[in-house]
N, C-alpha and C. Protein backbone atom coordinates (compact mmCIF):
# COMPACT_ATOMS: atom_id res chain seq x y z
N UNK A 1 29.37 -4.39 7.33
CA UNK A 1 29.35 -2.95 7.31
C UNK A 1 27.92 -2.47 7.59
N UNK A 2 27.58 -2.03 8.81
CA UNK A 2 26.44 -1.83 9.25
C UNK A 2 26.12 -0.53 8.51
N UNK A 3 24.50 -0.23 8.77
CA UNK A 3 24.25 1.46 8.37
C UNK A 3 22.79 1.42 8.21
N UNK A 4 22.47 2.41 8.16
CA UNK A 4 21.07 2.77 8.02
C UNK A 4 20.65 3.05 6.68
N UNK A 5 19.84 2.54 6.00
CA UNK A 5 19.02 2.82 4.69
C UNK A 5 17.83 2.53 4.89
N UNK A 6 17.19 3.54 5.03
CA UNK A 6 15.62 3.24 5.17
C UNK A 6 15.04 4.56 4.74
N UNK A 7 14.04 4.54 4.01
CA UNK A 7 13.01 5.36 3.29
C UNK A 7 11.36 5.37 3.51
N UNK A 8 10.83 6.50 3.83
CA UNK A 8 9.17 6.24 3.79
C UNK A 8 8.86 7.15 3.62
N UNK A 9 7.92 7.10 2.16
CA UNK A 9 7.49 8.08 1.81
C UNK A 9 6.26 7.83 1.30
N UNK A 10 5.16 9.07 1.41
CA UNK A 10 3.93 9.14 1.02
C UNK A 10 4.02 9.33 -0.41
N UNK A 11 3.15 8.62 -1.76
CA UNK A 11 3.29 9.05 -3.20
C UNK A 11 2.05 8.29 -3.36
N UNK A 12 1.88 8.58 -5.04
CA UNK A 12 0.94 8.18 -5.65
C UNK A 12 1.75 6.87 -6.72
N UNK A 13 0.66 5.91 -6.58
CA UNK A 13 1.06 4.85 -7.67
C UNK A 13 1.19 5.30 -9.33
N UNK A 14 2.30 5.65 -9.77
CA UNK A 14 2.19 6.31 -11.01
C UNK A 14 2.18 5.45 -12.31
N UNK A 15 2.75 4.32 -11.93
CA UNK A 15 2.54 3.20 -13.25
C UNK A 15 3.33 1.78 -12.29
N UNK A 16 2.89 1.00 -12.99
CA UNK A 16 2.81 -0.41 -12.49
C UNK A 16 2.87 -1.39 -13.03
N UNK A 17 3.94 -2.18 -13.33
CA UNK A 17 4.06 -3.17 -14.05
C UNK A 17 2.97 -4.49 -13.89
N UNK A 18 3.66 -5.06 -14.81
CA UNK A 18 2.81 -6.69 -14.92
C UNK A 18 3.23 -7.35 -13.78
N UNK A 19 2.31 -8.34 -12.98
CA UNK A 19 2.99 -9.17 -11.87
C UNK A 19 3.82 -10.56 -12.70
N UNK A 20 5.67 -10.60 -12.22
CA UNK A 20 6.34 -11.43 -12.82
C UNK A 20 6.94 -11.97 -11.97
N UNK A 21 7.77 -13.51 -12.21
CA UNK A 21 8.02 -13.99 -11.28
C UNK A 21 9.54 -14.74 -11.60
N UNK A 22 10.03 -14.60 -10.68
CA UNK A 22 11.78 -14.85 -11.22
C UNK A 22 12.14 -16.39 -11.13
N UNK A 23 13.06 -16.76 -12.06
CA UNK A 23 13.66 -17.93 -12.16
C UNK A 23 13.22 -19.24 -10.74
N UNK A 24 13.09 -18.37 -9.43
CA UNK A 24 13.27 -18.77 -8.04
C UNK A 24 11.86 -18.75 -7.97
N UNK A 25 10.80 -18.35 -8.49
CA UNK A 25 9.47 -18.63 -8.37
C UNK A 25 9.04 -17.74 -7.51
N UNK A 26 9.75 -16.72 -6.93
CA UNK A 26 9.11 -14.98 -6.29
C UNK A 26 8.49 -14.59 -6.97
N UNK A 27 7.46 -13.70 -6.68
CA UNK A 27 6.60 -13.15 -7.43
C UNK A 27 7.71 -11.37 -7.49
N UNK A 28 7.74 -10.85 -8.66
CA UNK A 28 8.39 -9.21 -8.19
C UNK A 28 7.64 -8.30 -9.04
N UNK A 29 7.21 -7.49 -8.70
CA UNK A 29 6.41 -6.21 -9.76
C UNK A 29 7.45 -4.80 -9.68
N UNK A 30 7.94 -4.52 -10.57
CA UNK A 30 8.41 -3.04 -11.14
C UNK A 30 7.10 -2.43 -11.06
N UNK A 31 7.20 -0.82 -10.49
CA UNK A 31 6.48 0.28 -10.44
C UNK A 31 6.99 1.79 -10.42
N UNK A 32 6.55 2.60 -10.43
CA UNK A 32 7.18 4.05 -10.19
C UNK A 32 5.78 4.92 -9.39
N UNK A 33 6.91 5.47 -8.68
CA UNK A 33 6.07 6.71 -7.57
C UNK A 33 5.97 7.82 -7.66
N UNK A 34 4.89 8.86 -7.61
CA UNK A 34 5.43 9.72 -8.11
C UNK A 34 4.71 10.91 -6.22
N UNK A 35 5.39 12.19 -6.16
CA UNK A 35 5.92 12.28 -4.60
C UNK A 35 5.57 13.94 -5.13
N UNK A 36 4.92 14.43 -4.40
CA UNK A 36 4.51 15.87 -4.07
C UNK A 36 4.50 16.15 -2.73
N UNK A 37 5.07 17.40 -2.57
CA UNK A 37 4.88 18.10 -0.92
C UNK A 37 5.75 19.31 -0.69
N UNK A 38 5.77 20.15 0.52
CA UNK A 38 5.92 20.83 0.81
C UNK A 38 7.31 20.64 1.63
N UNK A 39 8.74 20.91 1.84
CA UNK A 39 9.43 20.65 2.75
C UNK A 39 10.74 21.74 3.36
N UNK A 40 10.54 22.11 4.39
CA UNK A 40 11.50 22.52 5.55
C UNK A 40 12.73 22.55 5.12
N UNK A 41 13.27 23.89 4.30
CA UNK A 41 14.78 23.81 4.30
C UNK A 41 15.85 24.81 4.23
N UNK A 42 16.76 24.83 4.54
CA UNK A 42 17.55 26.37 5.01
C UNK A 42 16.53 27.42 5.36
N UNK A 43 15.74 27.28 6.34
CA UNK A 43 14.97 28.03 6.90
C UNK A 43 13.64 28.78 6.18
N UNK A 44 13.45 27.74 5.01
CA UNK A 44 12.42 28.56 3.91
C UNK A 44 11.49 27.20 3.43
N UNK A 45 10.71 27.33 2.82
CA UNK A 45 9.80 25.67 2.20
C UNK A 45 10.00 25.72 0.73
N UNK A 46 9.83 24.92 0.41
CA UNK A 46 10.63 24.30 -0.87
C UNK A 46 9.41 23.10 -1.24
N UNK A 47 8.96 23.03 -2.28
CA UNK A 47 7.73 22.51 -2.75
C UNK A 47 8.92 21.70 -4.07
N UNK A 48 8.56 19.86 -3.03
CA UNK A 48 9.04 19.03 -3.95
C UNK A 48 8.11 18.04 -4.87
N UNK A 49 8.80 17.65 -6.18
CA UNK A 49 7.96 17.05 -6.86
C UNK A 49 9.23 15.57 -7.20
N UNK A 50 8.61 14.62 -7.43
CA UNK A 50 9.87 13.65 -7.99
C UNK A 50 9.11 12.19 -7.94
N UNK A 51 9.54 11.43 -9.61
CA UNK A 51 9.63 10.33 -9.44
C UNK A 51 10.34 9.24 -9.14
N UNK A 52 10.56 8.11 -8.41
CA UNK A 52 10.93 7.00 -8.01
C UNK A 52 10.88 5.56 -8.33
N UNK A 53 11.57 5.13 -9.18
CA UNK A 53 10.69 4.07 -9.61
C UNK A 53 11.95 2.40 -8.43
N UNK A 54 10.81 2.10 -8.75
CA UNK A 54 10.80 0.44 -7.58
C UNK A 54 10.49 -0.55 -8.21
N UNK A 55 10.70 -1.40 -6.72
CA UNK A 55 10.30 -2.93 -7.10
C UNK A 55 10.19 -3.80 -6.25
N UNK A 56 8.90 -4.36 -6.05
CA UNK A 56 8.87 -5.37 -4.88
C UNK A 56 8.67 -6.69 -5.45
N UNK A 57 9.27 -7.08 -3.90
CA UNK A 57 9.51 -8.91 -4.06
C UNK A 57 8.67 -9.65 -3.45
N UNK A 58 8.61 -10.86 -3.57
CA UNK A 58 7.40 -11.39 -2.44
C UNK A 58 6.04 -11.15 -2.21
N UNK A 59 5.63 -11.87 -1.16
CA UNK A 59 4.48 -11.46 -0.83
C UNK A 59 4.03 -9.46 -1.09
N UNK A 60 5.36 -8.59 -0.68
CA UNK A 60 4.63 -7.22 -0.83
C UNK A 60 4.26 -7.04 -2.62
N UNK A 61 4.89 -7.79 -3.39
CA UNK A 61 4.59 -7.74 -4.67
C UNK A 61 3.20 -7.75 -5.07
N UNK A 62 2.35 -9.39 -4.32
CA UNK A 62 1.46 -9.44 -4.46
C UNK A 62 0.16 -8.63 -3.92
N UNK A 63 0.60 -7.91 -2.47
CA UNK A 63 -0.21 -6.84 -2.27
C UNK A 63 0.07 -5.92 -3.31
N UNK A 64 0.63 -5.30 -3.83
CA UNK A 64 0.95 -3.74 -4.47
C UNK A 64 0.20 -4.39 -5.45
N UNK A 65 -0.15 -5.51 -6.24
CA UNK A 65 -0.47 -5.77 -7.29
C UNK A 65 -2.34 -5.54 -7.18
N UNK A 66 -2.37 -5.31 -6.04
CA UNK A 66 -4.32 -5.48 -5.66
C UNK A 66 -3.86 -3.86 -5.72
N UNK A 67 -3.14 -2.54 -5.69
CA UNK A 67 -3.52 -1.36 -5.66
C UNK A 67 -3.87 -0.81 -7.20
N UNK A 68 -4.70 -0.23 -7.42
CA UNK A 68 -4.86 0.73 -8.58
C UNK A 68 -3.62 1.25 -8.88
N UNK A 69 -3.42 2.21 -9.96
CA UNK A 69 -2.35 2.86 -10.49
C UNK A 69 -3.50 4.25 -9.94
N UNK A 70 -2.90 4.86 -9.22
CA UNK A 70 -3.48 6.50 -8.84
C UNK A 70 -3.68 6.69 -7.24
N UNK A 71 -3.71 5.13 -6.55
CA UNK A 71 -3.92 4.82 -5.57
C UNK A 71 -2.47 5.71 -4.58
N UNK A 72 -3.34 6.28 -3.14
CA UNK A 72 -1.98 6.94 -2.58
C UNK A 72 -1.56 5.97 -1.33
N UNK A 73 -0.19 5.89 -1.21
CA UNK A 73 0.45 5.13 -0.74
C UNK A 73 1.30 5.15 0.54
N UNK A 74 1.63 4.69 1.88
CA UNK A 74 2.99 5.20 2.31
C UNK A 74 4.00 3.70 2.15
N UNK A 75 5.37 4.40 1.44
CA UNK A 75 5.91 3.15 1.21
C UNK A 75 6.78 3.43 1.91
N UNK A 76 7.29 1.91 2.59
CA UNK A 76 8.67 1.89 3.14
C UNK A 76 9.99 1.13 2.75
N UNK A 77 11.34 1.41 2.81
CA UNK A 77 12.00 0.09 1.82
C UNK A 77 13.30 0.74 2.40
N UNK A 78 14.13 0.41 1.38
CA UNK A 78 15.45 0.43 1.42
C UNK A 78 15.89 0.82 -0.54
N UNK A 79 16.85 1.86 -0.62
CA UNK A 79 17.64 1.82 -1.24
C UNK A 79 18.73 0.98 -2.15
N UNK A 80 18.83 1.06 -2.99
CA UNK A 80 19.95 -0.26 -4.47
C UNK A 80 19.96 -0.02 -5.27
N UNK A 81 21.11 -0.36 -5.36
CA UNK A 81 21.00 -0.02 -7.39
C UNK A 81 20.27 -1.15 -7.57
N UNK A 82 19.96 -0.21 -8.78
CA UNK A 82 18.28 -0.80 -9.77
C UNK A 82 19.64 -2.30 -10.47
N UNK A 83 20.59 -2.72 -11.23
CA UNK A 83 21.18 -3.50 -11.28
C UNK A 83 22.74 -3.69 -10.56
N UNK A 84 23.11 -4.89 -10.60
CA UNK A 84 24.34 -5.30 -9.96
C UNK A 84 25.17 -4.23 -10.54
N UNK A 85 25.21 -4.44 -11.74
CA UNK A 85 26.41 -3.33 -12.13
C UNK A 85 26.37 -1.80 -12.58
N UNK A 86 24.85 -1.81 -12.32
CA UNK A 86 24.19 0.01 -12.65
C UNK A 86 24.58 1.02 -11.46
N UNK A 87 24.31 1.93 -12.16
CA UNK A 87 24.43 3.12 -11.23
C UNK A 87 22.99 3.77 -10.93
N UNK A 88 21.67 3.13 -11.08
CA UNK A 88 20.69 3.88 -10.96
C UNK A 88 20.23 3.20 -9.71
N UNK A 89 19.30 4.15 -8.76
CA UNK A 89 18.64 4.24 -7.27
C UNK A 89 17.68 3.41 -7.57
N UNK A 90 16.55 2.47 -7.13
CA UNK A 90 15.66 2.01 -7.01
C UNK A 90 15.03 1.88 -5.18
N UNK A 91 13.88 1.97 -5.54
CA UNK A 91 13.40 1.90 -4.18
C UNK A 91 13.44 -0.16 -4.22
N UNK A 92 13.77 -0.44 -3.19
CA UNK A 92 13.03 -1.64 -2.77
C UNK A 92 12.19 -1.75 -1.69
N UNK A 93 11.01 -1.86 -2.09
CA UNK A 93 9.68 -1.89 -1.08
C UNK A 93 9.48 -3.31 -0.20
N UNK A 94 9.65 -2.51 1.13
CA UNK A 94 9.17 -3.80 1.96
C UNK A 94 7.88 -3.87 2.84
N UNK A 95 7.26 -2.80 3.01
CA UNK A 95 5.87 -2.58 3.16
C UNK A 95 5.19 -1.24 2.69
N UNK A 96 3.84 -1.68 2.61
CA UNK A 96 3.00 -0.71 1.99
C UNK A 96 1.45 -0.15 2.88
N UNK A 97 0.88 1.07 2.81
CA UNK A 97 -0.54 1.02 3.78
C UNK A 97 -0.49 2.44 2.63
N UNK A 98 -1.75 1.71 2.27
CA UNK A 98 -3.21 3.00 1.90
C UNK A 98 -2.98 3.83 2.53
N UNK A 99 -3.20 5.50 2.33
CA UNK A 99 -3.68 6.27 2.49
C UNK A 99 -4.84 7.21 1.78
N UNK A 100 -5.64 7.92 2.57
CA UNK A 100 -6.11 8.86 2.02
C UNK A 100 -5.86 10.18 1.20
N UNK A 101 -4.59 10.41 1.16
CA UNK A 101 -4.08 11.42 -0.03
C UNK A 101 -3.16 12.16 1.33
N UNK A 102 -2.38 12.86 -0.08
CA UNK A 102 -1.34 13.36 0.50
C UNK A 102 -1.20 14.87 0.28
């Protein structure tokens, strides 16, 4: 079942877990994002605010783990529930680049 899920968004590193590593010897870090801006809608702007919280696997784990917590970000990933049998969104991050603020 093909489809598109893909996400990128500019945020700030808002908290950041410990670097941990699963049964399989991946490295994965839990984090949350937190997302300010201005956006385009029914013909008027609309000033959004919202947190996101994630989790990367792998090697991007171990980069995110060299960023500060305050550090601004553009992340890219894909969408999942946060567990197999949950109903909550999680970002899954598959790359990351510094920015200068947002």
């Amino acid at each position: 079942m093909p489809g598109l899920n893909r996400l990128i968004l500019d945020a700030t590193l808002a908290e950041r877990g410990d670097l941990r590593y699963t049964p399989a010897g991946i490295p994965a870090l839990d984090f949350t994002l937190h997302h300010e801006s201005v956006q385009g809608e029914a013909e008027g702007q609309r000033q959004v605010a919202c947190e996101l919280r994630g989790v990367a696997l792998g090697d991007i784990a171990l980069e995110l783990d060299r960023h500060r917590t305050g550090a601004t970000l553009r992340c890219e990933g894909f969408l999942a529930r946060r567990y197999r049998t949950g109903q909550t969104v999680t970002l899954h991050l598959i790359r990351i680049q510094e920015t200068k603020g947002h």
